[in-house]
N, C-alpha and C. Protein backbone atom coordinates (compact mmCIF):
# COMPACT_ATOMS: atom_id res chain seq x y z
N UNK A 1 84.39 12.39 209.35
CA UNK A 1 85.36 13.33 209.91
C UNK A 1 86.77 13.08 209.37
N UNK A 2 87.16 11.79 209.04
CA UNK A 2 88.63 11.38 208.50
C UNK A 2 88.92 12.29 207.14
N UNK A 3 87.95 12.14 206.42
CA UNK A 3 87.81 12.78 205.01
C UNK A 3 88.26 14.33 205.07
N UNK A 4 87.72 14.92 205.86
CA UNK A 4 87.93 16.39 206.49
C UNK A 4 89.28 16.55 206.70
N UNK A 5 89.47 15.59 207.82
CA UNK A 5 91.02 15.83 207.89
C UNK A 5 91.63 15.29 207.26
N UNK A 6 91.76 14.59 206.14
CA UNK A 6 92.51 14.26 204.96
C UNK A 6 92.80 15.43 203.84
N UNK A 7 91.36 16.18 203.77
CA UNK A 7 91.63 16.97 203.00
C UNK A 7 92.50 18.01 203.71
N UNK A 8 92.21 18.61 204.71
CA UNK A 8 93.21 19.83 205.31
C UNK A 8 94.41 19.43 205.62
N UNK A 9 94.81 18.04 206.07
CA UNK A 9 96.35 17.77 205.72
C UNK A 9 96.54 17.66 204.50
N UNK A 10 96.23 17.52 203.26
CA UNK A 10 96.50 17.20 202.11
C UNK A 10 96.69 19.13 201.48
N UNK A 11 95.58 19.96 202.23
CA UNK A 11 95.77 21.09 201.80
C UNK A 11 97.14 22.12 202.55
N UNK A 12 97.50 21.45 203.56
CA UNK A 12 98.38 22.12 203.98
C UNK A 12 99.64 22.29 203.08
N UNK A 13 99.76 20.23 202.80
CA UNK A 13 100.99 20.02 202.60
C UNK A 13 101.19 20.85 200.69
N UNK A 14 99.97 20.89 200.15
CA UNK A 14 99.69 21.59 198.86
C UNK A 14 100.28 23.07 199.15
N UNK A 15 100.12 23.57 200.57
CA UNK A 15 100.88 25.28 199.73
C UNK A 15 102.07 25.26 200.33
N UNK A 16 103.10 24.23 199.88
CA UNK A 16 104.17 24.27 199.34
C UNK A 16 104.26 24.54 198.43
N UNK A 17 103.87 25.39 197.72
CA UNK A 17 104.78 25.60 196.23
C UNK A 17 105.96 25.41 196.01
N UNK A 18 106.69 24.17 195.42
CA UNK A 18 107.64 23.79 195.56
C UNK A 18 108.77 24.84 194.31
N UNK A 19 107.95 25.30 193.04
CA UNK A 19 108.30 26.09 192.35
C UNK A 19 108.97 27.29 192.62
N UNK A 20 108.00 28.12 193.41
CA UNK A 20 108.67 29.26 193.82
C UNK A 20 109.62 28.96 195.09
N UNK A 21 109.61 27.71 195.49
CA UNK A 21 110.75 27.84 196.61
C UNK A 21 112.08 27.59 195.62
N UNK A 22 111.82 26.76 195.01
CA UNK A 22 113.03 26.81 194.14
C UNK A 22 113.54 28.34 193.16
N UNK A 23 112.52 29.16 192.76
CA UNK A 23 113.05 29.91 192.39
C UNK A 23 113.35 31.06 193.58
N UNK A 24 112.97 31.53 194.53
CA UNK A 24 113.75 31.86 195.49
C UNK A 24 115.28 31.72 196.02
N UNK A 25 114.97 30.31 196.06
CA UNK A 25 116.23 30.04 196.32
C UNK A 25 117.41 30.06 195.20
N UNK A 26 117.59 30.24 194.04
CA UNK A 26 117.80 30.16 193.02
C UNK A 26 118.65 31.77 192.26
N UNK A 27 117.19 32.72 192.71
CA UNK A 27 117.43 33.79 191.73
C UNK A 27 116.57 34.63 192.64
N UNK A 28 116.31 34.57 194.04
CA UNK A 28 115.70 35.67 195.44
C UNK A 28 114.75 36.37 194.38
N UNK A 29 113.51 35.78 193.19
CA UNK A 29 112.50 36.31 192.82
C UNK A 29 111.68 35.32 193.20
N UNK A 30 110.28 35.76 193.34
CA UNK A 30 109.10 34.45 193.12
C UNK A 30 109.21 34.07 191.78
N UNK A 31 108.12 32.91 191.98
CA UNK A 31 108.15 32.21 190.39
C UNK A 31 106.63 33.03 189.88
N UNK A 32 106.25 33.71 190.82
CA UNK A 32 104.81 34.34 190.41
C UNK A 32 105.12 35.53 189.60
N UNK A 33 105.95 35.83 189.67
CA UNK A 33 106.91 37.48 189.31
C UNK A 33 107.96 37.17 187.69
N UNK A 34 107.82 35.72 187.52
CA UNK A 34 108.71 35.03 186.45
C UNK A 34 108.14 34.29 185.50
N UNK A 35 108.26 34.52 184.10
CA UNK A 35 107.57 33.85 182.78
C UNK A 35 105.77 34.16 182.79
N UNK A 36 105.19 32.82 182.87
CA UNK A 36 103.45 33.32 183.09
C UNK A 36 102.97 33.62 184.32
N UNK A 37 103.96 33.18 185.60
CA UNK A 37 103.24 33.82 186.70
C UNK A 37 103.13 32.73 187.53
N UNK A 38 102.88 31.75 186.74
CA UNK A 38 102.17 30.14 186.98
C UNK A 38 103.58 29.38 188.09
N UNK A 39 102.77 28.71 189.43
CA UNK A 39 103.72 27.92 190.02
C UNK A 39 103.93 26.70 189.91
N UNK A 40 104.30 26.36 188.16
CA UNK A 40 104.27 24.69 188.69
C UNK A 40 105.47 24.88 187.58
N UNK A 41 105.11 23.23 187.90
CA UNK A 41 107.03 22.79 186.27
C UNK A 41 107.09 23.36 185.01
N UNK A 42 105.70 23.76 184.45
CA UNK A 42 106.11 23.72 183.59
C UNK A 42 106.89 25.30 183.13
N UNK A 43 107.06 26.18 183.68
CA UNK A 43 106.82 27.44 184.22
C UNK A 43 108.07 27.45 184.63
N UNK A 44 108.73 26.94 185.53
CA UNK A 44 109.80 27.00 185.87
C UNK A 44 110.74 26.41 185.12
N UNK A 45 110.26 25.57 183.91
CA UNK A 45 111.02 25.15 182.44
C UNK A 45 111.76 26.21 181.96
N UNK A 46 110.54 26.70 181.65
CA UNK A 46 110.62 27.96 180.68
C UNK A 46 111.52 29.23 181.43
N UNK A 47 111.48 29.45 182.93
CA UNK A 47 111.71 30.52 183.27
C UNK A 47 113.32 29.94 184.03
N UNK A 48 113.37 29.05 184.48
CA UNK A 48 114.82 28.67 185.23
C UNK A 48 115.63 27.52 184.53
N UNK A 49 115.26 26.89 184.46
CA UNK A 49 115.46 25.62 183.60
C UNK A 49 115.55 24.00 183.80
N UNK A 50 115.55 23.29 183.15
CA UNK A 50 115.48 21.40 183.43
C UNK A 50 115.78 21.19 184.68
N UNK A 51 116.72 21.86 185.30
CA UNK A 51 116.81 21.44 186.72
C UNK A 51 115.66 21.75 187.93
N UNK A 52 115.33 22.73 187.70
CA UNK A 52 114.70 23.47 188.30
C UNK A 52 113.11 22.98 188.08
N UNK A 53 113.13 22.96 186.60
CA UNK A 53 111.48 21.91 186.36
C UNK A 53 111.49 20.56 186.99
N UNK A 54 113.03 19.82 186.78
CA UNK A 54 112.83 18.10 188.02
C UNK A 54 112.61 18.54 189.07
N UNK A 55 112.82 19.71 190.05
CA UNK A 55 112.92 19.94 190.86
C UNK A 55 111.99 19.82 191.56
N UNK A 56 110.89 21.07 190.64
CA UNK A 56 109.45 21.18 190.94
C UNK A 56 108.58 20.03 191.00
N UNK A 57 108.93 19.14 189.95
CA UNK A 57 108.27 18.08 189.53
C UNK A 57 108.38 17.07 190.56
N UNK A 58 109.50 16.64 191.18
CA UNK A 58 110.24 16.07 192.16
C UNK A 58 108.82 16.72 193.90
N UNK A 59 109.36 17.93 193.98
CA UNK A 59 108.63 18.15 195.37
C UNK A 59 107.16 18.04 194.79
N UNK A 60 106.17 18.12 194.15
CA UNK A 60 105.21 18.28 194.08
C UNK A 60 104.68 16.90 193.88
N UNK A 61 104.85 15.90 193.23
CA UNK A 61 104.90 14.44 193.62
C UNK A 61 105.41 14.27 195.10
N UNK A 62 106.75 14.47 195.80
CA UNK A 62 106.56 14.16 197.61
C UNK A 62 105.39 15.27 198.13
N UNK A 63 105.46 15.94 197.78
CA UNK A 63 103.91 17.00 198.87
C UNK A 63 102.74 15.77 198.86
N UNK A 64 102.30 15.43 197.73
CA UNK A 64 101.06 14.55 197.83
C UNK A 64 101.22 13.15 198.54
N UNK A 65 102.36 12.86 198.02
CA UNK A 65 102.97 11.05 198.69
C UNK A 65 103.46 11.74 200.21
N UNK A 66 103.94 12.99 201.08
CA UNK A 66 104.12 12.94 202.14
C UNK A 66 102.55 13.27 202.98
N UNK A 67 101.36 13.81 201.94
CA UNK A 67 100.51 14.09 202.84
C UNK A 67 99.61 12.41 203.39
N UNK A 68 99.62 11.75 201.92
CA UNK A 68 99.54 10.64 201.59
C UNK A 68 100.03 9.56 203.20
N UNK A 69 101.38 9.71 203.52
CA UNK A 69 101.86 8.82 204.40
C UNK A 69 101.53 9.43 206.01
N UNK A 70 100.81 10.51 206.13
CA UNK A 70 100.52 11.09 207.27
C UNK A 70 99.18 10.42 207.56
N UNK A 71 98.24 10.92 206.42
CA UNK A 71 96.86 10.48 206.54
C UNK A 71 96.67 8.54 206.65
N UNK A 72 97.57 8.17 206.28
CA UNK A 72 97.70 6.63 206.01
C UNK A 72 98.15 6.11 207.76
N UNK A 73 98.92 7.09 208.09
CA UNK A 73 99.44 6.89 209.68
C UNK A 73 98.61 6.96 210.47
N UNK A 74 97.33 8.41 210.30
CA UNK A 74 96.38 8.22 210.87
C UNK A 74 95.05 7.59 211.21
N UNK A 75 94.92 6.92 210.09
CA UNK A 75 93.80 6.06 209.69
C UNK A 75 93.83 5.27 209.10
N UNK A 76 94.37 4.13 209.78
CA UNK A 76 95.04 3.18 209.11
C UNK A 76 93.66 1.84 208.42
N UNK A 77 92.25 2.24 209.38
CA UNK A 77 91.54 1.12 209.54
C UNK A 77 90.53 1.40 208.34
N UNK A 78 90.56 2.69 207.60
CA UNK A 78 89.94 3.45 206.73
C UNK A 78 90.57 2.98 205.43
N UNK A 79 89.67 2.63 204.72
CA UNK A 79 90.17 2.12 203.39
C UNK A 79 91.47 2.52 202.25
N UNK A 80 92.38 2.37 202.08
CA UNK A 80 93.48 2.89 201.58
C UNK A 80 93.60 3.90 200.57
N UNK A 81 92.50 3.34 199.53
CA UNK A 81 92.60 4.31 197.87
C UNK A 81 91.83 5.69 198.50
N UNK A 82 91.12 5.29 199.55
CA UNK A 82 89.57 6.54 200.12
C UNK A 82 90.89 7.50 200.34
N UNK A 83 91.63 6.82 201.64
CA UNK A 83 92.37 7.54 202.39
C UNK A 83 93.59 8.77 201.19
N UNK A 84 94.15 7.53 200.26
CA UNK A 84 95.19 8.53 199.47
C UNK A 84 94.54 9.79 198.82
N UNK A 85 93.27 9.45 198.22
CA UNK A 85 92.19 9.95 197.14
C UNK A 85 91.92 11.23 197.87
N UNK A 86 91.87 11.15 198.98
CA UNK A 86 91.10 12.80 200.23
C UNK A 86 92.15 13.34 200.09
N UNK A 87 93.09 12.64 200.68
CA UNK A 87 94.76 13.36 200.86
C UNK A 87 95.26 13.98 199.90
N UNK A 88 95.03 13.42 198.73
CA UNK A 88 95.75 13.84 196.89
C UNK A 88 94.38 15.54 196.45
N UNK A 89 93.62 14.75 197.03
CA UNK A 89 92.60 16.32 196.53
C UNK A 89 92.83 16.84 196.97
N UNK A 90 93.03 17.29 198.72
CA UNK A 90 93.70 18.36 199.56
C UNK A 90 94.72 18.99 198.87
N UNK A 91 95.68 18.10 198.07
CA UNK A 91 96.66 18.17 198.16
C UNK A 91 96.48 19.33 196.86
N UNK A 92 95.76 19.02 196.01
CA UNK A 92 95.43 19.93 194.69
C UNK A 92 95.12 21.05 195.42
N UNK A 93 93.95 20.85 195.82
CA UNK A 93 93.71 22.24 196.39
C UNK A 93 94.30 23.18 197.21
N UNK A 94 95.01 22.40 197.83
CA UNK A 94 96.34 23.36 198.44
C UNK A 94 97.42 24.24 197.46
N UNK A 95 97.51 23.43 196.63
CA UNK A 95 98.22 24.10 195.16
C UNK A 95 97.49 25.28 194.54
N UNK A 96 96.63 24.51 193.83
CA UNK A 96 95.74 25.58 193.07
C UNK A 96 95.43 26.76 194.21
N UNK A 97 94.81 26.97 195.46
CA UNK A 97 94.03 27.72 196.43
C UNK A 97 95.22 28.06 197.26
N UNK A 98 96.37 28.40 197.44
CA UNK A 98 97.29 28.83 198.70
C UNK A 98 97.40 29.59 199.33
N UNK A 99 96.58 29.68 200.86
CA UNK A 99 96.33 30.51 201.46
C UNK A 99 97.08 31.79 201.50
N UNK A 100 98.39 31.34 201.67
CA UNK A 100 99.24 32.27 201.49
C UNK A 100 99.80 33.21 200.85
N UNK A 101 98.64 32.94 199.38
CA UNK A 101 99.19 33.65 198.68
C UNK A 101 97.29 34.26 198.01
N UNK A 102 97.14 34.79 198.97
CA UNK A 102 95.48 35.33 198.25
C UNK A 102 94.71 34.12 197.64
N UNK A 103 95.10 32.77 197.62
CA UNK A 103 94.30 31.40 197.23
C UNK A 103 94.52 31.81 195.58
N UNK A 104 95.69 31.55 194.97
CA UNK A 104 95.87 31.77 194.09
C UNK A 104 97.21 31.45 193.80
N UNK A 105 97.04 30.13 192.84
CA UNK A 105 97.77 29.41 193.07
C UNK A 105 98.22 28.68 191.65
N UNK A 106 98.22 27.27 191.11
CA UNK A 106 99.03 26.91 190.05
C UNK A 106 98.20 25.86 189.56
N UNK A 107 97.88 24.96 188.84
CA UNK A 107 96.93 24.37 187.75
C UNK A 107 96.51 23.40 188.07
N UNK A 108 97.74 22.87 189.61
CA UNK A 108 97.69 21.23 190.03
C UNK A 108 97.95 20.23 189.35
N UNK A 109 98.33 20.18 188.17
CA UNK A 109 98.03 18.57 187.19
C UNK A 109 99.26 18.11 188.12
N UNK A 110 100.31 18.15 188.47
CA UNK A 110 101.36 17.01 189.47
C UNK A 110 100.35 16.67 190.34
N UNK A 111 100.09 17.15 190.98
CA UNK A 111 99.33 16.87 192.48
C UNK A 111 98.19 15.91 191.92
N UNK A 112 97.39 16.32 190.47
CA UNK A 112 96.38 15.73 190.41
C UNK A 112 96.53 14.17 189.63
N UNK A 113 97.58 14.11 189.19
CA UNK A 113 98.14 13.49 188.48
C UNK A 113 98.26 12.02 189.53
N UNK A 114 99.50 12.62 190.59
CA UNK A 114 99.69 11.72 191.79
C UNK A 114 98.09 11.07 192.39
N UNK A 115 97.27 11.77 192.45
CA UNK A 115 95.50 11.31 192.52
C UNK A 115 95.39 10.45 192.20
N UNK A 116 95.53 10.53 191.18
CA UNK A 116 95.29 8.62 190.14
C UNK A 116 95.54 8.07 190.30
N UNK A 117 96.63 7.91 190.36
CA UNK A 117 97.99 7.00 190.58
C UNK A 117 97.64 6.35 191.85
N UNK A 118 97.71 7.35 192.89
CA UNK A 118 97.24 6.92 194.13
C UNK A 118 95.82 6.18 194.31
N UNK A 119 94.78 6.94 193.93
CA UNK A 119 93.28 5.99 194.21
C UNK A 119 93.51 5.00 192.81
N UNK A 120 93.83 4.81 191.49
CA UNK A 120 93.64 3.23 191.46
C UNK A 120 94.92 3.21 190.01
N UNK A 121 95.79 2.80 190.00
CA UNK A 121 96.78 2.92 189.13
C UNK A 121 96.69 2.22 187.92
N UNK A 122 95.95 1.72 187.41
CA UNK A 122 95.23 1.06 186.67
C UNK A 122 94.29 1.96 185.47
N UNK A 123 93.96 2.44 186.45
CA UNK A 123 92.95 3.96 185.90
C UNK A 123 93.79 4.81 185.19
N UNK A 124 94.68 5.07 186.51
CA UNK A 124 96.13 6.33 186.04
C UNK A 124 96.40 6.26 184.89
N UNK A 125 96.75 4.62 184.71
CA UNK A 125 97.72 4.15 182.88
C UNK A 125 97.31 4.50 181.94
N UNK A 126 95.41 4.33 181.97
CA UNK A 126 94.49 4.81 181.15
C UNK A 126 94.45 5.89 180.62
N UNK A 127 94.38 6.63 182.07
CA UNK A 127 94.20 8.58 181.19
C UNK A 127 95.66 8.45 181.14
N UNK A 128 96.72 8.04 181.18
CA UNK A 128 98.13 8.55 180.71
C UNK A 128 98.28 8.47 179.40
N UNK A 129 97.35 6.97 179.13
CA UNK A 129 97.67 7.17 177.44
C UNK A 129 96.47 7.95 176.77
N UNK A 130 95.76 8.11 177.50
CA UNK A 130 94.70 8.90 176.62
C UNK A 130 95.24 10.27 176.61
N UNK A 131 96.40 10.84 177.80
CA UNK A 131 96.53 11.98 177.59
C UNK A 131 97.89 12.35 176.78
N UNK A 132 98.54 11.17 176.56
CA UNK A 132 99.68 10.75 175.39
C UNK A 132 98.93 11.39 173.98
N UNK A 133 97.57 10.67 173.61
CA UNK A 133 97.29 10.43 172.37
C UNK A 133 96.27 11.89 172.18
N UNK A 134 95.95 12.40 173.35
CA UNK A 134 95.33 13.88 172.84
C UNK A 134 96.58 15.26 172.87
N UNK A 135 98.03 14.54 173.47
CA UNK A 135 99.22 15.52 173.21
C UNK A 135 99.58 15.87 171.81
N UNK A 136 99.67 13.64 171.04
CA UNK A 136 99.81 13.98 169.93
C UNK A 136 99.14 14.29 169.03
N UNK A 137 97.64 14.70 169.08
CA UNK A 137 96.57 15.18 168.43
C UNK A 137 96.25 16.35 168.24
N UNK A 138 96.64 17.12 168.93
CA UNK A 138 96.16 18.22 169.37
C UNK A 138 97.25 19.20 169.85
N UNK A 139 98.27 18.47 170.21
CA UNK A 139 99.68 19.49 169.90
C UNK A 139 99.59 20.57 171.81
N UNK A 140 98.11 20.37 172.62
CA UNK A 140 98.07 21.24 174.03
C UNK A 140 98.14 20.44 175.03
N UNK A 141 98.64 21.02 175.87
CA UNK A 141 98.50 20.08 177.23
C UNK A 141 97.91 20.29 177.97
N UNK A 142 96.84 21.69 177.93
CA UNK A 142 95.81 21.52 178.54
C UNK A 142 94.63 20.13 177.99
N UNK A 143 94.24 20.21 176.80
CA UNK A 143 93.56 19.19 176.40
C UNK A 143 93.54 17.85 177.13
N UNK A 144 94.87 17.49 177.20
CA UNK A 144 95.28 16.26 177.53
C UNK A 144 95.37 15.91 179.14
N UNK A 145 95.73 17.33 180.07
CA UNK A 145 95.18 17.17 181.72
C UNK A 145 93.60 16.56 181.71
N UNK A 146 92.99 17.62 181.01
CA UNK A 146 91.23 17.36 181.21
C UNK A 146 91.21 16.13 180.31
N UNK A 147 91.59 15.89 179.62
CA UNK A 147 91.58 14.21 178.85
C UNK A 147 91.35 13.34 179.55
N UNK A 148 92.72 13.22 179.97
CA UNK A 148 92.90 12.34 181.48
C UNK A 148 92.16 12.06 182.68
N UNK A 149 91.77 13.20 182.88
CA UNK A 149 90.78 13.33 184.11
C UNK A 149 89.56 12.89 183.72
N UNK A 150 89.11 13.30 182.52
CA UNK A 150 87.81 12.73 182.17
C UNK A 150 88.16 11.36 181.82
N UNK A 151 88.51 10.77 181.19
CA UNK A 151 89.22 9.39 180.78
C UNK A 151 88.92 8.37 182.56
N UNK A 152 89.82 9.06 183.70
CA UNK A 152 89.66 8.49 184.88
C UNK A 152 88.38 8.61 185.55
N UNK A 153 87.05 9.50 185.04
CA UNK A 153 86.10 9.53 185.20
C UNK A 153 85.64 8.48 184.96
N UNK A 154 85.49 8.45 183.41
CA UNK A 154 85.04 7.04 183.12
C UNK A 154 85.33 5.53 183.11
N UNK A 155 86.59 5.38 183.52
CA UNK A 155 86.88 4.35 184.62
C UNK A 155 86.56 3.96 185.68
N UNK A 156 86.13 5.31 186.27
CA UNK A 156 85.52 4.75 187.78
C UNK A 156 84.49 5.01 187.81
N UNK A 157 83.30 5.28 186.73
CA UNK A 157 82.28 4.66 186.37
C UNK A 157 82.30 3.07 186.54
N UNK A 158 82.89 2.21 185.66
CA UNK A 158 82.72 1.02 185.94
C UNK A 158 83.42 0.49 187.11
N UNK A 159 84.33 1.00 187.38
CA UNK A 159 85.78 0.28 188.39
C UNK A 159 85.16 0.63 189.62
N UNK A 160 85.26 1.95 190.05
CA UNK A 160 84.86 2.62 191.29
C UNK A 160 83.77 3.47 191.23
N UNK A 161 82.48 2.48 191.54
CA UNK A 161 81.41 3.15 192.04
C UNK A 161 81.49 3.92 193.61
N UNK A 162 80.70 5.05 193.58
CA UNK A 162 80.74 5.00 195.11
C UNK A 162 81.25 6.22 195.54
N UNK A 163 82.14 6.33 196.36
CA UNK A 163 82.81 7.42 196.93
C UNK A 163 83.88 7.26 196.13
N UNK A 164 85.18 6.32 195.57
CA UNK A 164 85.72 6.44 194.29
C UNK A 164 85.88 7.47 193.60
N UNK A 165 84.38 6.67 192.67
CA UNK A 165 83.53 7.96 191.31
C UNK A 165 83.10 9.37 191.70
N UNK A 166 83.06 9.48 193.02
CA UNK A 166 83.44 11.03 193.49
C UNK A 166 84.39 11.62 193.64
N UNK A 167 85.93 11.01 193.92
CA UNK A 167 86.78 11.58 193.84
C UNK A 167 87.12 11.31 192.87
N UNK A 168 87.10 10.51 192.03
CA UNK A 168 87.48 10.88 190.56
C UNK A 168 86.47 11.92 189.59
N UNK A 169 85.23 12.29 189.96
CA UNK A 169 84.55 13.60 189.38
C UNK A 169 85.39 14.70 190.12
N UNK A 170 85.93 14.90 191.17
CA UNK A 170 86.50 16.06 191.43
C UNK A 170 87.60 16.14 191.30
N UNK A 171 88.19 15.12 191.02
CA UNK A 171 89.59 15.30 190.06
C UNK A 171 89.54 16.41 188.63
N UNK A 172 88.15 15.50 188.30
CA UNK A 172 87.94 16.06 187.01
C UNK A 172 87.54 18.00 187.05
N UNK A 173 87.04 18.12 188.12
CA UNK A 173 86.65 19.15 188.22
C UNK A 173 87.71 20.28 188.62
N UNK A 174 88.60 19.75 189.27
CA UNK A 174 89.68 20.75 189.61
C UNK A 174 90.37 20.52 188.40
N UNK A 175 90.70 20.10 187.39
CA UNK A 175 91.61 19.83 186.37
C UNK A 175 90.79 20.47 185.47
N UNK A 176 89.72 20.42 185.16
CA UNK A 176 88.75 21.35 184.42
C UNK A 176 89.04 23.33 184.85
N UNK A 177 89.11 23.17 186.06
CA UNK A 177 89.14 24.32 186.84
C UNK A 177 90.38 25.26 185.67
N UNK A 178 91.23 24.49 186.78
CA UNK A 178 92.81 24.67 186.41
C UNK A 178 93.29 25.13 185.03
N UNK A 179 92.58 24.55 184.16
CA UNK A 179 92.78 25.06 182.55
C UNK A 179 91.94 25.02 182.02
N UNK A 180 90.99 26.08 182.32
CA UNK A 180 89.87 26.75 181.81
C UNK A 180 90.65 28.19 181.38
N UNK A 181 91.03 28.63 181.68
CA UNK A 181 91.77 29.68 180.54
C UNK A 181 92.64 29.04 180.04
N UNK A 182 93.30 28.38 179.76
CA UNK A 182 94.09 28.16 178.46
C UNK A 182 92.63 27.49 177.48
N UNK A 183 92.05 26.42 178.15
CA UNK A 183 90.62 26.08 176.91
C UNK A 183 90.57 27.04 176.07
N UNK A 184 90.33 28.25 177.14
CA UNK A 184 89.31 29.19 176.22
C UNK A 184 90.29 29.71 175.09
N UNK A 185 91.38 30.00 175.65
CA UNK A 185 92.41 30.47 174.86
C UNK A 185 92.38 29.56 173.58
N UNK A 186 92.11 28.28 173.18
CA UNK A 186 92.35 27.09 172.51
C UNK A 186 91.19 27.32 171.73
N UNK A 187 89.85 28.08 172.54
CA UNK A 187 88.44 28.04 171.65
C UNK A 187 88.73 29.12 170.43
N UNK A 188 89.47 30.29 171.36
CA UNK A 188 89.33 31.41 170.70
C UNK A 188 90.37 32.01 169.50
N UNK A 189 91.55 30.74 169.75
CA UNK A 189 92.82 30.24 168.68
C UNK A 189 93.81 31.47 168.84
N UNK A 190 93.84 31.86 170.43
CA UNK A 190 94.77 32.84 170.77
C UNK A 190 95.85 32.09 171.66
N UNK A 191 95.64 30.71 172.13
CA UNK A 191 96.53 30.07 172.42
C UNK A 191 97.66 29.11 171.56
N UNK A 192 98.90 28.86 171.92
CA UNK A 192 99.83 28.65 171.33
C UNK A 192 100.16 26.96 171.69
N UNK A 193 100.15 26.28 170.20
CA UNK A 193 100.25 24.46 170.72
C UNK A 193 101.58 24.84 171.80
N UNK A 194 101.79 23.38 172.55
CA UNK A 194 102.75 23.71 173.13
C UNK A 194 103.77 22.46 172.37
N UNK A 195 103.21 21.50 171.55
CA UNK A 195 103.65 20.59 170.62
C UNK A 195 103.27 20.78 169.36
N UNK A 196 103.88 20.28 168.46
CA UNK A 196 103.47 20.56 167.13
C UNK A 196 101.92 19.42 166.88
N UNK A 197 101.16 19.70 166.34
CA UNK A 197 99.75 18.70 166.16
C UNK A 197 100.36 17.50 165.20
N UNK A 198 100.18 16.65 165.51
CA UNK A 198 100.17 15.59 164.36
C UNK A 198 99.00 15.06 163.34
N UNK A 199 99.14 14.64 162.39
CA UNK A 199 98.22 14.77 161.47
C UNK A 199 98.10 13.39 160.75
């Protein structure tokens, strides 16, 4: 039952879109109505600017670390990485899925990102550089979310058997989710590097 309610506090604190509150507040448009549509940093780069992307970047790291310190308040006797790990997926899925907005929502990699970090940081470092070295390979950053995620898959293959290696497969799976159209875009060479490829 903790798990349950980890995830629905974790999903609450997720439809904050911290993006479009900032562009609201900003320029009285959504951020859904601005550049690709998309509510996360990188989006609000492009469409408002550096401030406005720390901004996003800023609340969407506290959404997960505040759902994080609720669920930790409540269940304190429940294993710690379990506890952040429920809380941090809610927390995606609150992003990506926002009720509020027809469940349609933004890509998650902050939220999913904070996941890692949170269930085993060790892991995190791993897919960070694996998703470093498929940025500079490959020039997309979709590549390099699902890099990562798969990368922390196979870490907690060996590291975290168990309930762990489940929340790190559904890391992987919402991060898979999340940029499955840009992939395809990448299969079909109608998408645009967002770095130059190195060679």
């Amino acid at each position: 039952m903790w798990r349950l309610i980890c995830l629905l506090i974790g999903y609450a604190f997720g439809n904050l879109l911290v993006a479009d509150i900032v562009a609201r507040l900003r320029t009285r448009t959504s951020i859904f109505e601005l550049g690709n549509g998309n509510p996360g940093m990188a989006n609000a780069a492009r469409s408002l600017g550096r401030t406005a992307a720390i901004a996003s970047l800023a609340g969407d790291i506290l959404k997960a670390v505040a759902a994080v310190l609720v669920c930790r308040a409540l269940f304190p006797a429940e294993l710690p990485s379990l506890v952040r790990g429920w809380a941090c997926i809610g927390a995606t899925l609150g992003h990506d899925f926002p009720a509020w907005h027809g469940f349609k929502g933004g890509k998650g990699v902050t939220t999913l990102s904070s996941a890692l970090v949170l269930i085993d940081w060790r892991g995190a470092i791993i897919a960070a550089l694996v998703a470093a070295a498929a940025i500079y390979f490959s020039g997309y950053l979709s590549i390099a979310a699902v890099a990562a995620a798969g990368a922390f898959v196979i870490w907690a293959v060996v590291m975290l058997p168990g309930e762990g290696l489940l929340l790190a497969v559904l890391a992987f799976a919402l991060a898979l989710y999340g940029q499955w159209t840009n992939l395809r875009g990448i299969g079909d060479g109608t998408a645009k590097r967002d770095f130059a490829r190195r060679k």
